[in-house]
N, C-alpha and C. Protein backbone atom coordinates (compact mmCIF):
# COMPACT_ATOMS: atom_id res chain seq x y z
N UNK A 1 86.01 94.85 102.36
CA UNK A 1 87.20 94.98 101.55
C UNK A 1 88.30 95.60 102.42
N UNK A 2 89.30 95.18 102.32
CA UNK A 2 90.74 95.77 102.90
C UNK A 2 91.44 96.75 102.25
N UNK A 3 92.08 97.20 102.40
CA UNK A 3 93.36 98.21 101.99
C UNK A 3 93.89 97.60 100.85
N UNK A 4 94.46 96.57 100.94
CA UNK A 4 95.39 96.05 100.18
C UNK A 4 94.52 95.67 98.94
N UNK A 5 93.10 94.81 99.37
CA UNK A 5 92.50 94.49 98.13
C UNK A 5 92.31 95.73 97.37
N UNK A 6 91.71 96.29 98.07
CA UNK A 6 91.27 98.16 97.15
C UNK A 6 92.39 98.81 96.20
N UNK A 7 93.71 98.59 96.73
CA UNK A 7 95.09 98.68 95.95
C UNK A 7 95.23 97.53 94.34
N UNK A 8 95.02 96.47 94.95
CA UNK A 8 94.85 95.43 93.53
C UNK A 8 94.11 95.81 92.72
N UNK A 9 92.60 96.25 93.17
CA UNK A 9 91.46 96.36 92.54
C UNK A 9 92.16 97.82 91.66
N UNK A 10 92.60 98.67 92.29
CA UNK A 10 93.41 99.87 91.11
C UNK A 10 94.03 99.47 90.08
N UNK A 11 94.93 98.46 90.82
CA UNK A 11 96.22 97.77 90.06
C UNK A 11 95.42 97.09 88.16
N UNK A 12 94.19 96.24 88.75
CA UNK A 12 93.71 95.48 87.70
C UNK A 12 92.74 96.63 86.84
N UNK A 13 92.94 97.70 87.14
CA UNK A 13 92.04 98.46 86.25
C UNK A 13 92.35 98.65 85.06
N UNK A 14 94.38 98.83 84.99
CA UNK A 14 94.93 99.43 84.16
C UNK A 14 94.94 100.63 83.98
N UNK A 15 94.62 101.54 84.61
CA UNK A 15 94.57 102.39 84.39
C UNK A 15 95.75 103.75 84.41
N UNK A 16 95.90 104.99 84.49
CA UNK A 16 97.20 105.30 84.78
C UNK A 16 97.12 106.70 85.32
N UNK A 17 97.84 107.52 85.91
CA UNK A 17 98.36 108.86 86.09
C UNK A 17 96.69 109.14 86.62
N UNK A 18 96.07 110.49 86.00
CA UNK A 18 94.90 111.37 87.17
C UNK A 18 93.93 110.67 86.63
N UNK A 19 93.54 109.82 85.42
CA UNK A 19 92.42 108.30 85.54
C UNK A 19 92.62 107.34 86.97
N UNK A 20 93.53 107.05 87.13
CA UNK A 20 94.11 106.17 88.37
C UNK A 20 93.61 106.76 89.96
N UNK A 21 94.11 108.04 89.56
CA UNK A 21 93.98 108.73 90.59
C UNK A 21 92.39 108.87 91.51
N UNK A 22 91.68 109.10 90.10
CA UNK A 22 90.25 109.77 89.76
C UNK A 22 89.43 108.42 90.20
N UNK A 23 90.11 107.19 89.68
CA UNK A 23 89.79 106.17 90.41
C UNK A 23 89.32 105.62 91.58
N UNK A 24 90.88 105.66 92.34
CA UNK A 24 90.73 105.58 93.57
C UNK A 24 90.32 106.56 94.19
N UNK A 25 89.81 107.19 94.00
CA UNK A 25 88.69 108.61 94.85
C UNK A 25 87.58 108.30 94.65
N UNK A 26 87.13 107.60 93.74
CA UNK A 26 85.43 106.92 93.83
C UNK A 26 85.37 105.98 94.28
N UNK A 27 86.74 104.95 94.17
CA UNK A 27 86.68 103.77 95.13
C UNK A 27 86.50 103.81 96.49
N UNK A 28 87.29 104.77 97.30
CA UNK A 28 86.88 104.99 98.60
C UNK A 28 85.68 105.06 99.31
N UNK A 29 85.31 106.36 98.26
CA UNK A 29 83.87 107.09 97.90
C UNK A 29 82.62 106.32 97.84
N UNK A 30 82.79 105.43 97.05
CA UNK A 30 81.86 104.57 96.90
C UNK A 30 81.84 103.62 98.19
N UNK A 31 82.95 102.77 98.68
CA UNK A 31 82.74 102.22 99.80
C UNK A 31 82.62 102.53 101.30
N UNK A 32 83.19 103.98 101.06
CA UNK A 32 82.67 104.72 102.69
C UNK A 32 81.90 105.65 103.25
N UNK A 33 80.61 105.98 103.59
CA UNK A 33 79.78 106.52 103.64
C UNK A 33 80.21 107.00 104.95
N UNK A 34 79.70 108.57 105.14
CA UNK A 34 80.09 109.37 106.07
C UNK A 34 79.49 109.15 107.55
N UNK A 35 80.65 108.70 108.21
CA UNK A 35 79.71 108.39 109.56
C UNK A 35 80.56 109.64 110.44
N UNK A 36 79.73 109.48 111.70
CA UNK A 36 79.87 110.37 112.99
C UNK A 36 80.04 109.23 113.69
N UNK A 37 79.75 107.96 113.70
CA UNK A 37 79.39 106.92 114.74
C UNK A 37 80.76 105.70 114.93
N UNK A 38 81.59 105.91 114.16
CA UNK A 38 83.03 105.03 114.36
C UNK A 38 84.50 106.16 114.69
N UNK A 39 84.27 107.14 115.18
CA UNK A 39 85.39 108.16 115.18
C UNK A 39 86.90 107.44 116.03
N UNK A 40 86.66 106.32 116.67
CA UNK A 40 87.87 105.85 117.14
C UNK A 40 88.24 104.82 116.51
N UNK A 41 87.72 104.41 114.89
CA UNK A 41 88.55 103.24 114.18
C UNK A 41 89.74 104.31 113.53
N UNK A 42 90.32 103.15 113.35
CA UNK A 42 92.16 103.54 112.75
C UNK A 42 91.34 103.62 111.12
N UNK A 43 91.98 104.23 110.38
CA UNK A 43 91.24 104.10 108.82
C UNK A 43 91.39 102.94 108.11
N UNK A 44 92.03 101.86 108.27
CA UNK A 44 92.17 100.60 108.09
C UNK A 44 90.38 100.19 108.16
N UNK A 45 90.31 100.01 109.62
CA UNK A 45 88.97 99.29 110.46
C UNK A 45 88.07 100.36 109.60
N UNK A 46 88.22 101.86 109.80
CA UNK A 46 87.24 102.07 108.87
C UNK A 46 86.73 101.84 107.33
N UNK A 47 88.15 101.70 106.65
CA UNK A 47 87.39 101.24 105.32
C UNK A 47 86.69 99.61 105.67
N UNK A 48 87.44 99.26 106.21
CA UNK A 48 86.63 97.79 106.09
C UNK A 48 85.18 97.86 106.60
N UNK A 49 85.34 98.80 107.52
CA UNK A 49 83.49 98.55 107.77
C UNK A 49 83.02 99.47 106.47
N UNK A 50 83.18 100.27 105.77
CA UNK A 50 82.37 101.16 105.19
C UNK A 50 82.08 101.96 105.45
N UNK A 51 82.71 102.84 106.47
CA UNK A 51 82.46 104.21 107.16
C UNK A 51 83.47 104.61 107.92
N UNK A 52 83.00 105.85 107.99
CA UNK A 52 84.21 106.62 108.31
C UNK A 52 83.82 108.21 108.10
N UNK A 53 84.63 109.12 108.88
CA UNK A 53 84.47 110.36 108.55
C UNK A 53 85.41 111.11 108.09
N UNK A 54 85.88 112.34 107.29
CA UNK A 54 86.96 112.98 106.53
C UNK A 54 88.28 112.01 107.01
N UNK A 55 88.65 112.24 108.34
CA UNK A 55 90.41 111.42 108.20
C UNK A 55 89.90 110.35 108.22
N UNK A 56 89.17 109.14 107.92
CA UNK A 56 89.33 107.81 107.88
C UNK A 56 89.20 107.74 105.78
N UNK A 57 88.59 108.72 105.64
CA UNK A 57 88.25 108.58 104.18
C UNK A 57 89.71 108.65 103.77
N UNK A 58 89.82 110.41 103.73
CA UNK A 58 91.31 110.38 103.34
C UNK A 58 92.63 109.94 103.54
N UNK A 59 92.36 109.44 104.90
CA UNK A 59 93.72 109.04 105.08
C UNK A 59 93.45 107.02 104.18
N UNK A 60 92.24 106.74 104.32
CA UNK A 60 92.44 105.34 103.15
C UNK A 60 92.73 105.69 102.14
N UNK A 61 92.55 106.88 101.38
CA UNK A 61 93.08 107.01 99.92
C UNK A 61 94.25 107.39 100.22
N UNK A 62 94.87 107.98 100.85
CA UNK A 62 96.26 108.99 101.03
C UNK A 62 96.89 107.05 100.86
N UNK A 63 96.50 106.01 101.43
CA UNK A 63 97.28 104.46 101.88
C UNK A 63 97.01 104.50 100.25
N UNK A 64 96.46 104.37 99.87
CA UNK A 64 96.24 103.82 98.42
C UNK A 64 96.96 103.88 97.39
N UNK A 65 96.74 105.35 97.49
CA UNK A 65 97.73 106.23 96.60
C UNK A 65 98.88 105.94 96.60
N UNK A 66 99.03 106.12 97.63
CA UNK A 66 100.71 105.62 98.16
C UNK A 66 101.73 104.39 97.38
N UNK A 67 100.78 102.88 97.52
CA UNK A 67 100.86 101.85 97.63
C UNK A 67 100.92 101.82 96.01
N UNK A 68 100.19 103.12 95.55
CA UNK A 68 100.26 102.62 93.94
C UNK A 68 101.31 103.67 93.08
N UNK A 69 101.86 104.25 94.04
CA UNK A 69 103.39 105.05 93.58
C UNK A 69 102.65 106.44 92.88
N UNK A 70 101.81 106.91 93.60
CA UNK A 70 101.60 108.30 94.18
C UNK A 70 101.89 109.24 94.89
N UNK A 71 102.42 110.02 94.48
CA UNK A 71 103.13 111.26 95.48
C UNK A 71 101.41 111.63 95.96
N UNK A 72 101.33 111.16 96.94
CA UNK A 72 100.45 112.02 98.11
C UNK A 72 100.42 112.26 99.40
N UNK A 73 99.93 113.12 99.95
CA UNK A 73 100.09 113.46 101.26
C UNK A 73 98.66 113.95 102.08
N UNK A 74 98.69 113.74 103.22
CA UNK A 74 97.55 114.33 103.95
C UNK A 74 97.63 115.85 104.09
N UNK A 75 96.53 116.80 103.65
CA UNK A 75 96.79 117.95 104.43
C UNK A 75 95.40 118.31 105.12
N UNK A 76 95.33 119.42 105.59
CA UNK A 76 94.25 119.96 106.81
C UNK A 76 93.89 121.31 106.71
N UNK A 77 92.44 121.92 107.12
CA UNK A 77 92.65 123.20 107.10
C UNK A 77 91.41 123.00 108.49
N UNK A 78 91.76 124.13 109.19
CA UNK A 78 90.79 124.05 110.53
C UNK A 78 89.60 124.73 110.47
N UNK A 79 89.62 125.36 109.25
CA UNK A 79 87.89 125.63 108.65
C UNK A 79 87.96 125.33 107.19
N UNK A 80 87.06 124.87 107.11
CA UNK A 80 86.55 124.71 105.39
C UNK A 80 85.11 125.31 105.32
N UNK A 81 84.84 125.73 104.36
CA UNK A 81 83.13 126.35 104.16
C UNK A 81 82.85 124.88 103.19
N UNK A 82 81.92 124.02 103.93
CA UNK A 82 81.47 122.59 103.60
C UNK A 82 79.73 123.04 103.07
N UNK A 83 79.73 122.87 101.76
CA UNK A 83 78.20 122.56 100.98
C UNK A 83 76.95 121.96 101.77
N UNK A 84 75.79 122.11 101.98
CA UNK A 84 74.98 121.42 102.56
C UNK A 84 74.76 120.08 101.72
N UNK A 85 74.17 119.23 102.67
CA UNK A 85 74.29 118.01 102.10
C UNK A 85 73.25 116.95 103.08
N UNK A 86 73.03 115.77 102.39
CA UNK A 86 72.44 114.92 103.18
C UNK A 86 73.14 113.83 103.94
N UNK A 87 72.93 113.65 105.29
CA UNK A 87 73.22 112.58 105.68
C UNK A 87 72.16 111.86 106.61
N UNK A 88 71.87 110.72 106.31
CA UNK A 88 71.13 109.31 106.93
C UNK A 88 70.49 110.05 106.92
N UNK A 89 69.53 110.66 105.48
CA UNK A 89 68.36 111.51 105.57
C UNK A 89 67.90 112.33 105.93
N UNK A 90 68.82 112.84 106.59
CA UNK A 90 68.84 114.25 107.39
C UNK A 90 69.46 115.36 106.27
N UNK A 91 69.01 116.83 105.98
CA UNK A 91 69.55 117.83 105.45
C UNK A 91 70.49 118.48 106.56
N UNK A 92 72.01 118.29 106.69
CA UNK A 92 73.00 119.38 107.44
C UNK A 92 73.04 120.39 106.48
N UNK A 93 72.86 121.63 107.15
CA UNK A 93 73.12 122.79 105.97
C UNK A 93 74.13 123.25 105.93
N UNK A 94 74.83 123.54 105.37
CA UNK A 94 76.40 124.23 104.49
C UNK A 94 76.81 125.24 105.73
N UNK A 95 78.18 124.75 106.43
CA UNK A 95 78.59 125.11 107.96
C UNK A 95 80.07 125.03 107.52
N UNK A 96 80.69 126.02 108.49
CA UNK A 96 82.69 126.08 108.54
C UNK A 96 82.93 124.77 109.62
N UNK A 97 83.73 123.63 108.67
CA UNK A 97 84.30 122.58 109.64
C UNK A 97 85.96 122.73 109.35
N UNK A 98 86.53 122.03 110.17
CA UNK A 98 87.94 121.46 109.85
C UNK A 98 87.59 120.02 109.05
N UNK A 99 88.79 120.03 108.30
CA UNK A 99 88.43 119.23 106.94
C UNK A 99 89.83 118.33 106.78
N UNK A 100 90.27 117.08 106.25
CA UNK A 100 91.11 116.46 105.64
C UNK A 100 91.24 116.17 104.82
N UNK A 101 92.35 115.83 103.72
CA UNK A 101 91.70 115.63 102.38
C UNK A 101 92.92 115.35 102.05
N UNK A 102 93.34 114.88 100.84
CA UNK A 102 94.84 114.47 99.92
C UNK A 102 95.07 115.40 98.83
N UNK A 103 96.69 116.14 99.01
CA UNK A 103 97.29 116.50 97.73
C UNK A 103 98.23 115.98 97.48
N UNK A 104 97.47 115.90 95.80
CA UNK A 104 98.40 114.78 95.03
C UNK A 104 99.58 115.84 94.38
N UNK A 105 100.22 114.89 93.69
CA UNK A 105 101.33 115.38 92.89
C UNK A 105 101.47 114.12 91.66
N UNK A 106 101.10 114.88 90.55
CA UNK A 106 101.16 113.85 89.10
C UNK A 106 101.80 114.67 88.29
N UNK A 107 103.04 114.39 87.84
CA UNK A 107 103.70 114.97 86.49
C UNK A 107 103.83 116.36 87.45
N UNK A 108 103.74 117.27 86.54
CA UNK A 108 104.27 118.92 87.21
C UNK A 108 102.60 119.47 87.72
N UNK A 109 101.73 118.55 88.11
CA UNK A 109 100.30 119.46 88.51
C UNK A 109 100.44 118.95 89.99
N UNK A 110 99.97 119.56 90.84
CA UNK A 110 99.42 119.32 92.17
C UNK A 110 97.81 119.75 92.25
N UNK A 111 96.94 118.90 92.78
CA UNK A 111 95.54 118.97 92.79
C UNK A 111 95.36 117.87 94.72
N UNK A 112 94.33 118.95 94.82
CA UNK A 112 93.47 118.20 96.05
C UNK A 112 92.74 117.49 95.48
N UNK A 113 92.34 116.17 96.01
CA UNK A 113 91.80 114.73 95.39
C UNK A 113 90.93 114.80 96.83
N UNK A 114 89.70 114.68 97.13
CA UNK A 114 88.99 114.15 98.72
C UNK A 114 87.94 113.11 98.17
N UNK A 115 87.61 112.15 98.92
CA UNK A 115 86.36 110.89 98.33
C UNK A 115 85.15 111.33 98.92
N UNK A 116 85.12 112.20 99.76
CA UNK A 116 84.07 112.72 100.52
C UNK A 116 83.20 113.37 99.70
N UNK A 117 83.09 113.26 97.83
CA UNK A 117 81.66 113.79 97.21
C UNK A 117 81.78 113.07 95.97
N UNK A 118 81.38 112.16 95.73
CA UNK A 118 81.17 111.93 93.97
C UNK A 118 81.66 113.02 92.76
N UNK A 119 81.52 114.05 93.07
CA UNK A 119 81.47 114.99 91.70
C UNK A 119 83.42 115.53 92.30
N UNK A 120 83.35 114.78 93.10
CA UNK A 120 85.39 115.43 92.77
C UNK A 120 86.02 115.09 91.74
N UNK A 121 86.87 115.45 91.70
CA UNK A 121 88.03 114.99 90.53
C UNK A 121 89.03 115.78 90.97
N UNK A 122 90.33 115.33 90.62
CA UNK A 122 91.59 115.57 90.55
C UNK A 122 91.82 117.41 90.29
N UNK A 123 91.99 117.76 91.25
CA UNK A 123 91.79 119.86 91.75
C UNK A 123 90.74 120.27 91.56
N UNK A 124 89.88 119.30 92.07
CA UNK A 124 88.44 119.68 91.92
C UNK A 124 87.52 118.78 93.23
N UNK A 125 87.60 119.85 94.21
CA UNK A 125 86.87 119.75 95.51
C UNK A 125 85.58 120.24 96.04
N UNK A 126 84.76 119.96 96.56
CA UNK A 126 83.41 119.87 96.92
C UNK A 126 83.23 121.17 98.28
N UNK A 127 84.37 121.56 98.56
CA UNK A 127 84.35 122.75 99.57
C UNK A 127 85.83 123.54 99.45
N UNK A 128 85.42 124.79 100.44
CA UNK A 128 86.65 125.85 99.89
C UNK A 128 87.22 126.08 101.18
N UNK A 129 88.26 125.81 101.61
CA UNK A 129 89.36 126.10 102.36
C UNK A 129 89.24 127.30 103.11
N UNK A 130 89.13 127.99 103.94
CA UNK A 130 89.26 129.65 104.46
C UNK A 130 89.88 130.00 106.02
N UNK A 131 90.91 128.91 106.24
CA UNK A 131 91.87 129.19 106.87
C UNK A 131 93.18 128.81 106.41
N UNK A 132 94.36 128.33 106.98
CA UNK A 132 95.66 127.96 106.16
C UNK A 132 95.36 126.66 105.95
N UNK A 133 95.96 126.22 105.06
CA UNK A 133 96.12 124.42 104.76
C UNK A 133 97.32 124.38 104.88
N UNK A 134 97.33 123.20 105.89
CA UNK A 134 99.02 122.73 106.57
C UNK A 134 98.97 121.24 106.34
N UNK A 135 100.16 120.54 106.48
CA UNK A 135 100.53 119.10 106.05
C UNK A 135 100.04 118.36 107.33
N UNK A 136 99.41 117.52 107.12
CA UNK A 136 98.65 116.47 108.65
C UNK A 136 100.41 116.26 108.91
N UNK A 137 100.04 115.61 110.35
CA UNK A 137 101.45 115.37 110.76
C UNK A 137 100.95 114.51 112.26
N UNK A 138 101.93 113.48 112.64
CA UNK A 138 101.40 113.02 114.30
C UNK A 138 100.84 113.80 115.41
N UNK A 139 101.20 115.09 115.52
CA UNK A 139 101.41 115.75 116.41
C UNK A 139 99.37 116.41 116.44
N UNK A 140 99.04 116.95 115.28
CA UNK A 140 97.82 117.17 114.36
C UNK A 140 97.05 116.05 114.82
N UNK A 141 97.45 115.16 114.49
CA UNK A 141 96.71 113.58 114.27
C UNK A 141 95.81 112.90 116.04
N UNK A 142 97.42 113.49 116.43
CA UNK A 142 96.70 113.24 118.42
C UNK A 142 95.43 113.89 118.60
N UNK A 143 95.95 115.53 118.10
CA UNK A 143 94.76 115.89 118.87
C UNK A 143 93.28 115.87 118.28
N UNK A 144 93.35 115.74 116.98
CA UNK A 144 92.55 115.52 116.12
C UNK A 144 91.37 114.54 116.08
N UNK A 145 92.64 113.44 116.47
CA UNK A 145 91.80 112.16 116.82
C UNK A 145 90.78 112.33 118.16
N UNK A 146 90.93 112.79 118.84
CA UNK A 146 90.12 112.61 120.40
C UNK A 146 89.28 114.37 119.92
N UNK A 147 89.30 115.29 119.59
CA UNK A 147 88.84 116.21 119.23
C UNK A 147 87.54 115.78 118.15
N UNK A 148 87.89 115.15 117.18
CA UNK A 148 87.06 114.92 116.18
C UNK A 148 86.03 114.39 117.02
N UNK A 149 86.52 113.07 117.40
CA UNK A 149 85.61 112.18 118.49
C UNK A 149 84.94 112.93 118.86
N UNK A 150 84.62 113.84 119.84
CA UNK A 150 84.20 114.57 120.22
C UNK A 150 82.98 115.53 119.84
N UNK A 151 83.77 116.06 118.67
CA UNK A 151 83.10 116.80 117.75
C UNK A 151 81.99 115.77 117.10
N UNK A 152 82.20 114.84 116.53
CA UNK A 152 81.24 114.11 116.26
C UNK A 152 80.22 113.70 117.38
N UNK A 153 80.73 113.33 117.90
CA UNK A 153 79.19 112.39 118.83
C UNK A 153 78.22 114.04 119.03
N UNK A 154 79.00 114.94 119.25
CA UNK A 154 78.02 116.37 119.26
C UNK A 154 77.47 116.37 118.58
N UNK A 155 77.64 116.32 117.15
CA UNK A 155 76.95 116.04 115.49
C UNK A 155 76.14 115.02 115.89
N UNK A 156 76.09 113.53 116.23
CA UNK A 156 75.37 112.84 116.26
C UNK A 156 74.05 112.73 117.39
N UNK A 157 74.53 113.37 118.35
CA UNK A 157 73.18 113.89 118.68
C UNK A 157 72.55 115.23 118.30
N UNK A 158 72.87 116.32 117.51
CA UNK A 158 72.67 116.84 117.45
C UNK A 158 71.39 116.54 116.05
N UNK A 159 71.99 115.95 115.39
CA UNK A 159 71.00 115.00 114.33
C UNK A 159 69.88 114.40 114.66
N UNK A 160 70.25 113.16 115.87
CA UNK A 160 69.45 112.51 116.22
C UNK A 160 68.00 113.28 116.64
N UNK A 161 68.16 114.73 117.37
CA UNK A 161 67.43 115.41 117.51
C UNK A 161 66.07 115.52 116.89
């Protein structure tokens, strides 16, 4: 699935305001499973394959949102205290990462929206912030991108282990 289809697929729901929203956060959710192993697709290439890690997730919903006349934006915090959890069958246990994620703006509420857990909802997130949260921006995004990279393949062998 593409970007654009994932946008229609909102469009034909009917749906409206933080239903809409709440929506497209399981849509992502549902189609992108957390990888370590694609850290240099653009979030485009990653939704289409189905994976992706925090900025490929969020930044496909942050496109979404967008596209469907959502005030949203990317923001960042360079630690988050992240829940333990499973991945590719492996237990990671509950560790401080840097994190990405979308705040929305609907009517007079602002809420963090992330696809990165099933049980989110609209100001209702799966981990807690415990450094500043600042607005993603290009400058963020450079180093982020080749950093993450990084950071991941460490994760991925560190798993593989």
């Amino acid at each position: 699935m593409k970007l654009q289809e994932a946008v229609q697929v909102c469009r034909s729901s009917a749906l409206e305001g933080v239903e809409l929203i709440e929506f497209a956060q399981r849509l992502v959710g549902s189609r992108m499973t957390y990888s370590y192993s694609n850290s240099f697709d653009f979030p485009s290439r990653a939704f289409e394959r189905g994976m992706g890690y925090c900025w490929h997730q969020a930044s496909a919903l942050n496109r979404i949102l967008v596209a469907l006349g959502v005030q949203s934006r990317l923001v960042y915090a360079v630690k988050t205290a992240m829940p333990q959890r499973v991945h590719e069958g492996i237990t990671v246990p509950g560790h401080i990462s840097g994190h990405v994620w979308c705040r929305v703006r609907y009517g007079s509420r602002e809420g963090d929206v992330c696809p990165g857990n099933p049980d989110n909802r609209f100001g209702k997130v799966h981990f807690v912030p415990v450094s500043v949260i600042k607005n993603w921006n290009g400058w963020v995004c450079f180093w982020a991108y080749w950093g993450s990279a990084w950071v991941n393949a460490k994760r991925r062998r560190k798993l593989k282990r």
